[in-house]
C-alpha atoms as a PDB file:
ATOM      1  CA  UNK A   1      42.455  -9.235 -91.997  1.00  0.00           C
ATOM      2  CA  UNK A   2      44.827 -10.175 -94.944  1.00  0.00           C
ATOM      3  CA  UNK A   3      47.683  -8.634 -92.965  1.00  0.00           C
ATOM      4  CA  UNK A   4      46.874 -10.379 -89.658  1.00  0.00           C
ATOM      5  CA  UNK A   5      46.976 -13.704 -90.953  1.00  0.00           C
ATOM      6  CA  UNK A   6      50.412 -12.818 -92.872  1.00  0.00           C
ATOM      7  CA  UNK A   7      51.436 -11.390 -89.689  1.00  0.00           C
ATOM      8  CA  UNK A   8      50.567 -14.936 -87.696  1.00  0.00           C
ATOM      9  CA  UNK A   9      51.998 -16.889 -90.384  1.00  0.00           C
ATOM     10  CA  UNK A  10      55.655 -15.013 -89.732  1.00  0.00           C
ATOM     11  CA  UNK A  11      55.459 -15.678 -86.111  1.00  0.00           C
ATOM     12  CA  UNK A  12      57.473 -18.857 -84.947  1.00  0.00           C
ATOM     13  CA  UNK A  13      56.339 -20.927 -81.853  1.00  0.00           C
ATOM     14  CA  UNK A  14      57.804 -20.208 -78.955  1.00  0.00           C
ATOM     15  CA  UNK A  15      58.756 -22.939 -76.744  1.00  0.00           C
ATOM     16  CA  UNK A  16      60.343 -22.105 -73.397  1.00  0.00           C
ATOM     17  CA  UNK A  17      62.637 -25.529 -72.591  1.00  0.00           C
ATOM     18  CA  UNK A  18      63.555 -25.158 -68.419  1.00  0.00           C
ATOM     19  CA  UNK A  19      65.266 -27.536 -65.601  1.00  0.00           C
ATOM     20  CA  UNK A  20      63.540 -28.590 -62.752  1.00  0.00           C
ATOM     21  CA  UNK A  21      64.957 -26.985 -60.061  1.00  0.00           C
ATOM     22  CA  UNK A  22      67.878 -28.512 -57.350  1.00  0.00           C
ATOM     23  CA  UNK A  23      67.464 -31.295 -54.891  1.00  0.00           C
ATOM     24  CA  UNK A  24      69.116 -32.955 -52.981  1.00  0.00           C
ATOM     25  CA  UNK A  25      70.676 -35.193 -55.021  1.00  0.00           C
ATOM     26  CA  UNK A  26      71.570 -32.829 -57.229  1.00  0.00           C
ATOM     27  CA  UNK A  27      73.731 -31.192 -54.112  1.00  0.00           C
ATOM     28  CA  UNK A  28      75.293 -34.427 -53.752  1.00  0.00           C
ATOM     29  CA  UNK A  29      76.238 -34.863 -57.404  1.00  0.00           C
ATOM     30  CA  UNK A  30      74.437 -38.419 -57.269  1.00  0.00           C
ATOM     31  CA  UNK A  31      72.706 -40.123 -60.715  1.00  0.00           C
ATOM     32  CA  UNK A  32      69.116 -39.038 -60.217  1.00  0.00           C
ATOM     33  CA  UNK A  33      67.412 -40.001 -63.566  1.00  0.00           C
ATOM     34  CA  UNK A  34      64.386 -42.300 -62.779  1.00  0.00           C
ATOM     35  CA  UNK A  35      64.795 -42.023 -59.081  1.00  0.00           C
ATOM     36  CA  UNK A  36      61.995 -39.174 -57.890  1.00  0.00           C
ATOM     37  CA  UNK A  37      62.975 -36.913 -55.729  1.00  0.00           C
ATOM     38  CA  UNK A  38      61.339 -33.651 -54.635  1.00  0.00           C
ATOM     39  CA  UNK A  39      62.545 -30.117 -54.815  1.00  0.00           C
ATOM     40  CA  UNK A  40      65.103 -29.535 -52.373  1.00  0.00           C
ATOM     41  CA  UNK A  41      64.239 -25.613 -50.715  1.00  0.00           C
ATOM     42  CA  UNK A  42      67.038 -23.836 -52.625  1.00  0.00           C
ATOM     43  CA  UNK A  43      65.594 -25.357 -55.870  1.00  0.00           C
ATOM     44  CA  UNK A  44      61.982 -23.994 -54.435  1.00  0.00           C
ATOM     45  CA  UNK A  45      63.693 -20.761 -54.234  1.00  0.00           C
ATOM     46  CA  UNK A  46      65.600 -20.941 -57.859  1.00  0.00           C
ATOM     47  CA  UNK A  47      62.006 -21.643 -59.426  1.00  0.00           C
ATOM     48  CA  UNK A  48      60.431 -19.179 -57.582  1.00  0.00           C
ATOM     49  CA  UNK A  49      62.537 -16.545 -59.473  1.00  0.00           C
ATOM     50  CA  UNK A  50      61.769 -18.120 -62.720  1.00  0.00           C
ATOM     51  CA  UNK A  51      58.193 -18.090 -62.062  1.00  0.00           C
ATOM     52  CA  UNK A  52      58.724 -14.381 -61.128  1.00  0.00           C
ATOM     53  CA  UNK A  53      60.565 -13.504 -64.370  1.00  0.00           C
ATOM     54  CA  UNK A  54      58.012 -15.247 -66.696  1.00  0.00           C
ATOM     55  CA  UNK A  55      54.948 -13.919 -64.834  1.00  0.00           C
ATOM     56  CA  UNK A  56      53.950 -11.103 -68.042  1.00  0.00           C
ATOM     57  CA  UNK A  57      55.234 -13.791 -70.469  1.00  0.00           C
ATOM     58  CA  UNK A  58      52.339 -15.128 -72.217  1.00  0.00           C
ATOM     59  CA  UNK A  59      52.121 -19.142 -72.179  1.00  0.00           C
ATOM     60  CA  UNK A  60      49.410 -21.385 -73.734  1.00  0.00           C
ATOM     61  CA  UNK A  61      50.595 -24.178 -72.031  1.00  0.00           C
ATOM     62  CA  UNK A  62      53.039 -26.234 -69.496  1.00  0.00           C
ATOM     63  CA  UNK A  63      53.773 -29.376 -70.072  1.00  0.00           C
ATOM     64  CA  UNK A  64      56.291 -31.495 -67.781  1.00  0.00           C
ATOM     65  CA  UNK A  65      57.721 -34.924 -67.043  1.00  0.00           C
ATOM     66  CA  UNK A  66      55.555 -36.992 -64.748  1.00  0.00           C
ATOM     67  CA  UNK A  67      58.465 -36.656 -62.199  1.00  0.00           C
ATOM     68  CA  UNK A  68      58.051 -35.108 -58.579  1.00  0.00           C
ATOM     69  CA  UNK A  69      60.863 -32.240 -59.083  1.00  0.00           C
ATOM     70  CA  UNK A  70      59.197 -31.787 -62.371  1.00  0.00           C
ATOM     71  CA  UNK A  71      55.448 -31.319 -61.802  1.00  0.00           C
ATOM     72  CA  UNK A  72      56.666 -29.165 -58.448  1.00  0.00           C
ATOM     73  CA  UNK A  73      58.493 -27.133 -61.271  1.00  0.00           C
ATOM     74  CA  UNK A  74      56.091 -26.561 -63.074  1.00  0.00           C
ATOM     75  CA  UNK A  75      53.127 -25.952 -60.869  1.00  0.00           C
ATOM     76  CA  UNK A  76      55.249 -23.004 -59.148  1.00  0.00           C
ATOM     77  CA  UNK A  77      55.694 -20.971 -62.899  1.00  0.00           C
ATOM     78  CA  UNK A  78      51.595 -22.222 -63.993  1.00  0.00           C
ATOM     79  CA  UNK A  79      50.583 -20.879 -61.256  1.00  0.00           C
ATOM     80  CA  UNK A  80      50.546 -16.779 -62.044  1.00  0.00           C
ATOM     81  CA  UNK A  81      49.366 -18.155 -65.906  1.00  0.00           C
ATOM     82  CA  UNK A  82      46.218 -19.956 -64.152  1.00  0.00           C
ATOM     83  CA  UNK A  83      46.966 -22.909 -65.974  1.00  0.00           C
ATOM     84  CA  UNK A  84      47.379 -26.672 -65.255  1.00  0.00           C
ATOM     85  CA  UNK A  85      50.386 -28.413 -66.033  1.00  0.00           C
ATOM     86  CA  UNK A  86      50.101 -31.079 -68.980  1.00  0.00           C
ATOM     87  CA  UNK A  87      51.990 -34.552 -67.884  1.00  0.00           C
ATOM     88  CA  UNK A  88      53.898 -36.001 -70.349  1.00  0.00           C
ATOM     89  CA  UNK A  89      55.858 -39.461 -68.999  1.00  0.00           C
ATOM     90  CA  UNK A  90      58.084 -39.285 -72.448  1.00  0.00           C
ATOM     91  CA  UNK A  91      59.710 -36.617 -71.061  1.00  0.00           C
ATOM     92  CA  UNK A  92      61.219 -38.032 -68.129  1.00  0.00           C
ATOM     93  CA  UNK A  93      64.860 -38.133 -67.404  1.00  0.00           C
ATOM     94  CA  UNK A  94      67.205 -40.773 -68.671  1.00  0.00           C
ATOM     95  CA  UNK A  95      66.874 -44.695 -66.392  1.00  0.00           C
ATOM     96  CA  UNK A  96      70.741 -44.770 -64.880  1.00  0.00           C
ATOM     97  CA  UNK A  97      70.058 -48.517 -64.015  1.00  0.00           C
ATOM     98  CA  UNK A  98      72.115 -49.962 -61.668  1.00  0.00           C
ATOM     99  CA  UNK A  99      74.136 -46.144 -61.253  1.00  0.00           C
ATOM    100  CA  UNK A 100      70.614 -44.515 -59.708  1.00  0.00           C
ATOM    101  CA  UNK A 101      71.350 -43.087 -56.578  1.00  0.00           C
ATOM    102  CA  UNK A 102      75.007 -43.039 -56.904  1.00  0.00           C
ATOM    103  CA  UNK A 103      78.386 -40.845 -57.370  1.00  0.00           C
ATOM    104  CA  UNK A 104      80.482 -40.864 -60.040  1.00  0.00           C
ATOM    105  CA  UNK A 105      83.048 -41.915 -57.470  1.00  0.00           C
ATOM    106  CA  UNK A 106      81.123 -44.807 -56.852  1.00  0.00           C
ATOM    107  CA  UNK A 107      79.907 -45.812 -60.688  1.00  0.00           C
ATOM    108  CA  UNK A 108      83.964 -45.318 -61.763  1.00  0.00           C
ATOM    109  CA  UNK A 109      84.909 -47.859 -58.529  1.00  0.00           C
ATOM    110  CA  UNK A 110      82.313 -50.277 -58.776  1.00  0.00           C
ATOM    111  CA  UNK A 111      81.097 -50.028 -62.856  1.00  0.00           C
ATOM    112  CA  UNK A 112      84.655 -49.097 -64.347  1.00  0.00           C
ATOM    113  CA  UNK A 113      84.548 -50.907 -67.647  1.00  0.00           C
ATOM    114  CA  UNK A 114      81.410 -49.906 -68.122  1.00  0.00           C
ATOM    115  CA  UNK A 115      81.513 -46.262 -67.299  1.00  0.00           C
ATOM    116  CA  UNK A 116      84.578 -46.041 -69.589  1.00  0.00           C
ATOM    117  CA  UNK A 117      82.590 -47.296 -72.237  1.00  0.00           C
ATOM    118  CA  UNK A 118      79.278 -44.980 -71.448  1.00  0.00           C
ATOM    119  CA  UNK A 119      81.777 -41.775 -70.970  1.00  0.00           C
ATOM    120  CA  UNK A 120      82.896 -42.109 -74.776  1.00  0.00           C
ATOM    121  CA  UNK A 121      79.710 -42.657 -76.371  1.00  0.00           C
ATOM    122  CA  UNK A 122      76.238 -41.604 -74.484  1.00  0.00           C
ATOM    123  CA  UNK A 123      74.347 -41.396 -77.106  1.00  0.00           C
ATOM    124  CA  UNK A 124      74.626 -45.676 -77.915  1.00  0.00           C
ATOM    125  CA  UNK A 125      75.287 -47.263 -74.931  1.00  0.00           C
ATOM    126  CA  UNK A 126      73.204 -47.375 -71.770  1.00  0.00           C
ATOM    127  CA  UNK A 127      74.086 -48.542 -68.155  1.00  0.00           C
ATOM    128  CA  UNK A 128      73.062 -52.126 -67.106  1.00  0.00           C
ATOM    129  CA  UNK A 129      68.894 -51.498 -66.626  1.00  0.00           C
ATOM    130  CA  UNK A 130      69.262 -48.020 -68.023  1.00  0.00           C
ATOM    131  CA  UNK A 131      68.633 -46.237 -70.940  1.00  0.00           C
ATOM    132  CA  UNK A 132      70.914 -44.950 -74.160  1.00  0.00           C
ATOM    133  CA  UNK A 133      70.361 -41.012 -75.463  1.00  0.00           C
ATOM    134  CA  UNK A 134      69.058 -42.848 -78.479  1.00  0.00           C
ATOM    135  CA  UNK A 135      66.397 -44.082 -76.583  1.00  0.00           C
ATOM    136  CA  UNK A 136      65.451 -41.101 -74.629  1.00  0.00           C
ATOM    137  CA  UNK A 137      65.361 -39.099 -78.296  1.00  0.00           C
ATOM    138  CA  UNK A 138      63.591 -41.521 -79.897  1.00  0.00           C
ATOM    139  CA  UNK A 139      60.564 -40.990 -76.705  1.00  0.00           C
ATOM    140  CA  UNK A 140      60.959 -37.631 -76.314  1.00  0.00           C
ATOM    141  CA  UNK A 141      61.523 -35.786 -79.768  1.00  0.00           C
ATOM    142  CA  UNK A 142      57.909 -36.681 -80.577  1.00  0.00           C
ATOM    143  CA  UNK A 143      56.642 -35.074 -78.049  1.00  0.00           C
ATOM    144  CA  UNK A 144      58.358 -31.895 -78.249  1.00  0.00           C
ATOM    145  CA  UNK A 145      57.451 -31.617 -82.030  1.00  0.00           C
ATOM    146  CA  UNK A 146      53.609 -32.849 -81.462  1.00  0.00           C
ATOM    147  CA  UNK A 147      53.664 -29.725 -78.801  1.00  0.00           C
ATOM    148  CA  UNK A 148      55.313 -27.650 -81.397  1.00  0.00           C
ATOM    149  CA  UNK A 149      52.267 -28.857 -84.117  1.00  0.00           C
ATOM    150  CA  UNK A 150      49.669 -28.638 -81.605  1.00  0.00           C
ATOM    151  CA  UNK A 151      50.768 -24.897 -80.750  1.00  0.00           C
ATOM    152  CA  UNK A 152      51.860 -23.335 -84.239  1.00  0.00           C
ATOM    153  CA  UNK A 153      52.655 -19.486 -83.619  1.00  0.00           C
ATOM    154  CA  UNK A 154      52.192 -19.663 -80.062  1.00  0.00           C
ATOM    155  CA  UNK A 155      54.399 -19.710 -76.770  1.00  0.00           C
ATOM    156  CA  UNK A 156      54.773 -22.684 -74.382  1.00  0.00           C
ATOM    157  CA  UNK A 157      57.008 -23.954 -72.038  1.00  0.00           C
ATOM    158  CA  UNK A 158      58.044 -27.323 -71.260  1.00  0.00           C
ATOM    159  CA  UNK A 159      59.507 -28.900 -67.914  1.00  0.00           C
ATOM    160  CA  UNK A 160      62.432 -31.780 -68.372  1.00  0.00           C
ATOM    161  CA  UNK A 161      65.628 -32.525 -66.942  1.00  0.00           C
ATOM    162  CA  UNK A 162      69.410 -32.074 -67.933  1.00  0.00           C
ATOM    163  CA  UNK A 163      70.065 -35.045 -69.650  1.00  0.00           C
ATOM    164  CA  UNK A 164      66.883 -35.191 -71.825  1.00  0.00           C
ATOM    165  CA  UNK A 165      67.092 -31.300 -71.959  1.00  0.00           C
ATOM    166  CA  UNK A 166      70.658 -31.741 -73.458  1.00  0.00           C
ATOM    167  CA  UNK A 167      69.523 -34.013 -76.223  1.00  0.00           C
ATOM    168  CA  UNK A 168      66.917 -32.209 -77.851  1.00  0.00           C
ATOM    169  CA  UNK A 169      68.551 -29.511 -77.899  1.00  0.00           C
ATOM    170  CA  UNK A 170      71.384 -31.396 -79.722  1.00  0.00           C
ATOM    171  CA  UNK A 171      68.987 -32.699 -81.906  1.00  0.00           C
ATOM    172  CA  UNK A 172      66.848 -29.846 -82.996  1.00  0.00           C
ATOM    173  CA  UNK A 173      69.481 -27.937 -83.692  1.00  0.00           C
ATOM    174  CA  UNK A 174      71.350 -30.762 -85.104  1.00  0.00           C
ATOM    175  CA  UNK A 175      74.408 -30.896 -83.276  1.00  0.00           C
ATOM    176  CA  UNK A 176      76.548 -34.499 -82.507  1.00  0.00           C
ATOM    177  CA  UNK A 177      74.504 -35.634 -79.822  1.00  0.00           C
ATOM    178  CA  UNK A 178      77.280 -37.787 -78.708  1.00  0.00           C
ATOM    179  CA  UNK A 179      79.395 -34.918 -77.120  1.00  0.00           C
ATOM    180  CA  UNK A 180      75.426 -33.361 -75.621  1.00  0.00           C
ATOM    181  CA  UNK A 181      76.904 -34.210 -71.762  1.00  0.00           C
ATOM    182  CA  UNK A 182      80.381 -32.587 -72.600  1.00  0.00           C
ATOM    183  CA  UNK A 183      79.654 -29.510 -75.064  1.00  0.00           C
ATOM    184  CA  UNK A 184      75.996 -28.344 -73.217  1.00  0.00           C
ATOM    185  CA  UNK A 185      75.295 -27.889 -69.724  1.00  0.00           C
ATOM    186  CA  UNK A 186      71.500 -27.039 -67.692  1.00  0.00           C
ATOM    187  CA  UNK A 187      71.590 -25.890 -64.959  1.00  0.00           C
ATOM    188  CA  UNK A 188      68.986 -26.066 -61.917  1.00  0.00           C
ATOM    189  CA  UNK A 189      65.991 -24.454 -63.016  1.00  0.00           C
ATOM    190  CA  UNK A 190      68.007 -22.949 -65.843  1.00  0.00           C
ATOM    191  CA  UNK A 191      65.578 -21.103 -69.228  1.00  0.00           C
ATOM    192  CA  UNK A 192      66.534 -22.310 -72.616  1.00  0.00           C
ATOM    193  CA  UNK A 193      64.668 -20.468 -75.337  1.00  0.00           C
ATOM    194  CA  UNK A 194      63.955 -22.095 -78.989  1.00  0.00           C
ATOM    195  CA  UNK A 195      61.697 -20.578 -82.394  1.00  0.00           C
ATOM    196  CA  UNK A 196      60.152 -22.557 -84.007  1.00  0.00           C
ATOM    197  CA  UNK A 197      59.531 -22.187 -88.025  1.00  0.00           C
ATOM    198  CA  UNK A 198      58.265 -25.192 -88.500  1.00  0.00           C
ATOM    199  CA  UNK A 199      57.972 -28.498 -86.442  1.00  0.00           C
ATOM    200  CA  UNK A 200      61.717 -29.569 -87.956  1.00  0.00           C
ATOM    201  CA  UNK A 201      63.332 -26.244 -88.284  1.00  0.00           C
ATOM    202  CA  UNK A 202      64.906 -24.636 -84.812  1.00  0.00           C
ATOM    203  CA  UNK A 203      66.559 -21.737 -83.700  1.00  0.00           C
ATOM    204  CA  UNK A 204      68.080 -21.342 -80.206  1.00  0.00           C
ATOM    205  CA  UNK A 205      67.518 -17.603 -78.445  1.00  0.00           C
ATOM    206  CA  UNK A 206      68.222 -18.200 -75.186  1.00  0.00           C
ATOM    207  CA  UNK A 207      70.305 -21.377 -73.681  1.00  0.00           C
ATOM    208  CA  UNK A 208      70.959 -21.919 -69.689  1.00  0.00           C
ATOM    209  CA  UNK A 209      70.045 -19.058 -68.305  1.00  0.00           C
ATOM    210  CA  UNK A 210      70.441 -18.623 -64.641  1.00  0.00           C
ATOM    211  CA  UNK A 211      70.282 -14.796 -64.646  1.00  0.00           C
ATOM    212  CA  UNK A 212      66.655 -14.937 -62.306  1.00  0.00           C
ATOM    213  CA  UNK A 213      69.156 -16.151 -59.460  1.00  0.00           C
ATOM    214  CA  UNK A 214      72.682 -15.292 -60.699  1.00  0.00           C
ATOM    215  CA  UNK A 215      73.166 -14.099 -57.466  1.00  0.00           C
ATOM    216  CA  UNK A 216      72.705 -16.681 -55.706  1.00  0.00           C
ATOM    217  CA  UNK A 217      76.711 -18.108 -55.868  1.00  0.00           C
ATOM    218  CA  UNK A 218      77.273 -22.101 -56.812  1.00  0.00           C
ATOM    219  CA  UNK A 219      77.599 -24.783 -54.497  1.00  0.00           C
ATOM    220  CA  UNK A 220      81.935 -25.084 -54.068  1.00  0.00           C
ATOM    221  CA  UNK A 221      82.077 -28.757 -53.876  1.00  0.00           C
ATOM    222  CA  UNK A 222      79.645 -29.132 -57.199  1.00  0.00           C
ATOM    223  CA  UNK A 223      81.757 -30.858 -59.230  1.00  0.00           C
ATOM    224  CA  UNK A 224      79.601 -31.653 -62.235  1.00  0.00           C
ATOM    225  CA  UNK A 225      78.551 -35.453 -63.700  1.00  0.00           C
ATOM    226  CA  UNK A 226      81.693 -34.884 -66.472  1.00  0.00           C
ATOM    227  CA  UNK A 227      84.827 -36.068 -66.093  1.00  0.00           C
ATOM    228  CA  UNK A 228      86.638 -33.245 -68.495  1.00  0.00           C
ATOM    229  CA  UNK A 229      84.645 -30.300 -66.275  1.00  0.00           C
ATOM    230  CA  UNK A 230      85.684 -31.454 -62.601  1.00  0.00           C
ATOM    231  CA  UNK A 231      89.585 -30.835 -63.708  1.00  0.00           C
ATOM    232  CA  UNK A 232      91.314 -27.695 -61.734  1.00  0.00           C
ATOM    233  CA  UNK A 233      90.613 -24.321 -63.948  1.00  0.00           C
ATOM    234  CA  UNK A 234      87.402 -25.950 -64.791  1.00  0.00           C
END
């Protein structure tokens, strides 16, 4: 009994972080943060092989943002576990503002001063309407370490988005979070893997994986949301 409960006590909590899967916006490289937007059917088909690859995995729970291509998410992988995903509306995806909906070509012609200022620092400075990655950390890092407390040596799996995936990540593993949308990428339904020692204390295992749907080849004309990754070579 002694050597169970030393046994538990070693084990870290498992928390699986994952992408909602494409949609349509996301094929047209538009700002989709608080705009809600289903799955489109290549994203049903990316989280379909997710769901397939964590089907033995054991999960205690799923929790997900309160958004459409979120709860769709996560109702495909809950469903082999038999369990119900857990809404949580502080882990939605960053408010754009006045840039939901739009391209980059559009924000950098209409919004130039502005995007300028937003491209160097992220983290600070918000869109007109929209949020700052201060404020989306300061939401959503208490709910990813009340899931971590509330599941202590167990596995669970949490549905977000790329921008609020990017930032906890760059927090918990205390990175600049300022350089999250230029340094880390997610991709659609993408697995990122973090253990847990203690609600403060992370270690990454897995980041972006794709490999459930590696063959499926990327969209040409995707030219990603940073400026310094849609130059030639890149």
């Amino acid at each position: 009994m002694e050597q169970a409960n030393q046994l538990e006590l070693a084990m870290p909590t498992r928390l699986h972080l994952v992408r909602h899967g494409a949609t349509e916006l996301t094929a047209e490289d538009r700002f989709a943060g608080s705009t809600d937007v289903p799955l489109s059917n290549e994203g049903r088909h990316q989280v379909a092989a997710l769901a397939e690859r964590l089907r033995r995995d054991t999960l205690d729970a799923i929790y997900a943002s309160p958004m459409g291509r979120t709860l769709e998410t996560a109702s495909i992988i809950a469903e082999p576990h038999g369990l119900e995903p857990i809404e949580e509306p502080d882990l939605r995806e960053i408010d754009y503002g006045r840039w939901e909906g739009k391209t980059r070509d559009e924000i950098e012609s209409e919004h130039s001063d502005e995007y300028e200022a937003w491209q160097e620092d992220p983290l600070t400075i918000a869109p007109a309407g929209g949020e700052s990655g201060i404020q989306v950390l300061a939401r959503a890092l208490p709910v990813i370490r009340r899931i971590v407390q509330q599941h202590q040596h167990g596995s669970v799996l949490v549905v977000s988005h790329k921008g609020t995936n990017r930032l906890l990540v760059s927090s918990l593993l205390g990175f600049d979070a300022r350089g999250y949308r230029d340094r880390l990428d997610q991709s659609p339904a993408a697995l990122t893997i973090l253990d847990f020692a203690s609600v403060t204390r992370a270690r990454l295992r897995v980041f972006n994986d794709v490999s459930h749907y590696e063959g499926v080849p990327e969209r040409a004309f995707q030219r990603r949301l940073s400026r310094w990754w849609s130059r030639p070579g890149c």
